[in-house]
C-alpha atoms as a PDB file:
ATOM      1  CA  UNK A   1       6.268  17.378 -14.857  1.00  0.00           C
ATOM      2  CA  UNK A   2       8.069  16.292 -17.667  1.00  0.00           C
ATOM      3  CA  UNK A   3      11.688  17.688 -19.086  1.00  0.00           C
ATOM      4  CA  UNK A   4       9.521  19.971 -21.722  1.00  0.00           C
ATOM      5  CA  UNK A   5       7.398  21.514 -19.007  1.00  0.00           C
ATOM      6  CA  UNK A   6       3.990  19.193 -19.386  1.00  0.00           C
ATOM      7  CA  UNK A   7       2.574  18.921 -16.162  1.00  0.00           C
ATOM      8  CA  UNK A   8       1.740  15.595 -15.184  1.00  0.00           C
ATOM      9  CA  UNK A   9       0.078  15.797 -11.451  1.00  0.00           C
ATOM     10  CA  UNK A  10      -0.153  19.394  -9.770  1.00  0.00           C
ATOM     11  CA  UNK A  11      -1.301  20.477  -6.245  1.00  0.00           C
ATOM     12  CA  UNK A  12      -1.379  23.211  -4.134  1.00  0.00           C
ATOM     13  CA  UNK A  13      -2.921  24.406  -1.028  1.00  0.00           C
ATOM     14  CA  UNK A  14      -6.387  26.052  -1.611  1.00  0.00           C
ATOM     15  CA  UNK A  15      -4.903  29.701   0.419  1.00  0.00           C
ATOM     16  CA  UNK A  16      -2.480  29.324  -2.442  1.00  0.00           C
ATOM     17  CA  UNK A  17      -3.953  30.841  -6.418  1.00  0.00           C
ATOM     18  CA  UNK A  18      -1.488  29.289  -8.575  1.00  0.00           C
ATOM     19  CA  UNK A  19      -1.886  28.290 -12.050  1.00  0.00           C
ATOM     20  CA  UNK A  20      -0.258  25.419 -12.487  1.00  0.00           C
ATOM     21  CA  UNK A  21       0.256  25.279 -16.219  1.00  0.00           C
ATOM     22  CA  UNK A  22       1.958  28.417 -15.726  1.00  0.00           C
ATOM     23  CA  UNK A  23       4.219  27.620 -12.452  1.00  0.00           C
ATOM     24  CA  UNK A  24       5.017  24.254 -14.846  1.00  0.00           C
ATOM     25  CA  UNK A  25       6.407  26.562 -17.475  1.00  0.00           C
ATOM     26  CA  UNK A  26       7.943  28.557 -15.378  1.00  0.00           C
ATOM     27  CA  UNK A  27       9.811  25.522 -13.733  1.00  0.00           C
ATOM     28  CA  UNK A  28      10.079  23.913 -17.253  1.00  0.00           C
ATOM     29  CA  UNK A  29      12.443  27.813 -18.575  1.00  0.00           C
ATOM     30  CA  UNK A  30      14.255  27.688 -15.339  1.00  0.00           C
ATOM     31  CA  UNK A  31      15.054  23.917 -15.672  1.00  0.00           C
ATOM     32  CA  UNK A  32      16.468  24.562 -19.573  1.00  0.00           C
ATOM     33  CA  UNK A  33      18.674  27.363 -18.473  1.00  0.00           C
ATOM     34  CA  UNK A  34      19.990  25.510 -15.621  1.00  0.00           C
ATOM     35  CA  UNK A  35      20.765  22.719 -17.627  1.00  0.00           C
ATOM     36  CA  UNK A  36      22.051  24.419 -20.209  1.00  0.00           C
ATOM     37  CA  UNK A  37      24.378  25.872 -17.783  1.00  0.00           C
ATOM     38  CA  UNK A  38      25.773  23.074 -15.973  1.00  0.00           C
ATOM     39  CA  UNK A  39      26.113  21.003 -19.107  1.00  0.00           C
ATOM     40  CA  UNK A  40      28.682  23.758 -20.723  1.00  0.00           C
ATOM     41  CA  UNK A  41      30.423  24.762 -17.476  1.00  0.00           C
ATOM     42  CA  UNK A  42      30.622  21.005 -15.923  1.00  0.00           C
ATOM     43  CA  UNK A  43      29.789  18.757 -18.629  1.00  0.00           C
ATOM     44  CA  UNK A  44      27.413  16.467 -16.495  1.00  0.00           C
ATOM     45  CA  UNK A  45      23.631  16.709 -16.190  1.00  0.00           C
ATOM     46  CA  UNK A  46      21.656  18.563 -13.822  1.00  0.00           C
ATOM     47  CA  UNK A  47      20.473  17.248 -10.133  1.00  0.00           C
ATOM     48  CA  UNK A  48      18.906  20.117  -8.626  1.00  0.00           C
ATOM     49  CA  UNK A  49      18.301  23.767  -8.946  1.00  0.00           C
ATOM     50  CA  UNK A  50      17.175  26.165  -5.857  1.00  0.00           C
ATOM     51  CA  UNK A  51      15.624  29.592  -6.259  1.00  0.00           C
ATOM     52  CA  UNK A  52      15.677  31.074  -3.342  1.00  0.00           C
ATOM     53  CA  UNK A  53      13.889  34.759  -2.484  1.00  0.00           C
ATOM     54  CA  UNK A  54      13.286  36.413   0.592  1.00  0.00           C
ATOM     55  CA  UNK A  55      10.039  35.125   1.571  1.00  0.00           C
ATOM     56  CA  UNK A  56       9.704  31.837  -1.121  1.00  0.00           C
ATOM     57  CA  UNK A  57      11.736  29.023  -2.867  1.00  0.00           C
ATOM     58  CA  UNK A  58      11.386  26.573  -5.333  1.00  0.00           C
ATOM     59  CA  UNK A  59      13.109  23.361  -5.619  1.00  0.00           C
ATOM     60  CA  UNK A  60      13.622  21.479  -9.274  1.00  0.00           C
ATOM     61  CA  UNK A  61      14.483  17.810  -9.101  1.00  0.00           C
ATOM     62  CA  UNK A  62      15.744  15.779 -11.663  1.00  0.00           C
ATOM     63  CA  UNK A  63      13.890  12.471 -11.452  1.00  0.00           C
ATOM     64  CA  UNK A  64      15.052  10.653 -14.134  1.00  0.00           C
ATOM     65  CA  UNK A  65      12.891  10.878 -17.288  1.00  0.00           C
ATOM     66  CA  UNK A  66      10.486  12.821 -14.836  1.00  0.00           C
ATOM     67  CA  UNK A  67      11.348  16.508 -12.874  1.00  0.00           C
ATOM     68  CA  UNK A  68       9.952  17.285  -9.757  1.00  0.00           C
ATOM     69  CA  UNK A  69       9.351  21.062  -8.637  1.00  0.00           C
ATOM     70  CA  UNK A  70       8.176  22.493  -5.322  1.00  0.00           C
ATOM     71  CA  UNK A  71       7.764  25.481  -3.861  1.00  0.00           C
ATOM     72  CA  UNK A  72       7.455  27.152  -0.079  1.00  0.00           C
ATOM     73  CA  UNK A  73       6.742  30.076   1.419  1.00  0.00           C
ATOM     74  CA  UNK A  74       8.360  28.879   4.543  1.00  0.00           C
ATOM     75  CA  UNK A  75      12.410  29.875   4.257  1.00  0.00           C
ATOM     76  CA  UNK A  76      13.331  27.450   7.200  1.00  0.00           C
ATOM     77  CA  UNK A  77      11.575  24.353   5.937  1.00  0.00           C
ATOM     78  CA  UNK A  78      13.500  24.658   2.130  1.00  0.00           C
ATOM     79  CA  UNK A  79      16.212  22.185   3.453  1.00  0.00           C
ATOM     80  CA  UNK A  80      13.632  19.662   4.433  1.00  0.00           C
ATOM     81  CA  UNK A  81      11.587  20.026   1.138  1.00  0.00           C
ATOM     82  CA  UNK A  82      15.117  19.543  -0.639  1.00  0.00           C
ATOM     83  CA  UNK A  83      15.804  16.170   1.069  1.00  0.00           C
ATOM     84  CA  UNK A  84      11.968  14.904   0.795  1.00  0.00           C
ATOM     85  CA  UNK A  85      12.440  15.941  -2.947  1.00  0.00           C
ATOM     86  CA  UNK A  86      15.785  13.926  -3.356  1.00  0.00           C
ATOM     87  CA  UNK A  87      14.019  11.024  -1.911  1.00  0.00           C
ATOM     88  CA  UNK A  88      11.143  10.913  -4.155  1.00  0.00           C
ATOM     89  CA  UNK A  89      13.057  11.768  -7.097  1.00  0.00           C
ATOM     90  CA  UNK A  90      15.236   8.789  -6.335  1.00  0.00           C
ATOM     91  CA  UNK A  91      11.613   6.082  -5.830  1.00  0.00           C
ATOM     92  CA  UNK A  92      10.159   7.748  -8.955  1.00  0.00           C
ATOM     93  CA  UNK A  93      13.402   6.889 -11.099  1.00  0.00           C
ATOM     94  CA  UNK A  94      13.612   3.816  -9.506  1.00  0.00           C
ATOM     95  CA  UNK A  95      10.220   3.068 -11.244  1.00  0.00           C
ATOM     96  CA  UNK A  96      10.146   4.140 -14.240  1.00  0.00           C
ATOM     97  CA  UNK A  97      14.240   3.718 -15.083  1.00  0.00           C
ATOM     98  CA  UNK A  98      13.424   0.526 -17.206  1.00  0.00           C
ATOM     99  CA  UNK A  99       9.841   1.715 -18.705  1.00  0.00           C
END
């Protein structure tokens, strides 16, 4: 999605009813707050933010001009999805840093 919360591809598993204008929103209020945040209490810009629940997570990537989210229901693989996400995050900024 992009920083203001446009979604730009969306998927999910078909067990799975999620709207995914609304989960971009979502992601999009959660990303401005945690920005917000680290830019007045660290002064740098954002990498990552984690929301973690019992049974759920969601991961928000910074990805240069690009964010990408993702969310489990599956508590032991969030560590995994967090380094797949920094990876991809890394080859999507690589392509687009110069368009």
């Amino acid at each position: 999605m992009s920083f203001e919360g446009y979604q730009i591809a969306f998927s999910a598993l078909p067990q799975y009813h999620v709207d995914g204008d609304q989960f971009c929103g979502l992601a999009s209020a959660l990303l401005m707050t945690g920005r917000s945040t680290i830019q007045t209490l660290f002064q740098e810009d954002l990498s990552e933010i984690i929301v973690r629940a019992e049974n759920g997570y969601i991961v928000i990537t910074n990805a240069g001009r690009l964010v990408i989210v993702c969310a489990g229901t599956i508590i032991d693989t969030l560590m995994k999805s967090v380094k797949v996400m920094r990876i991809a995050a890394k080859n999507l900024y690589k392509i687009f840093e110069n368009r």
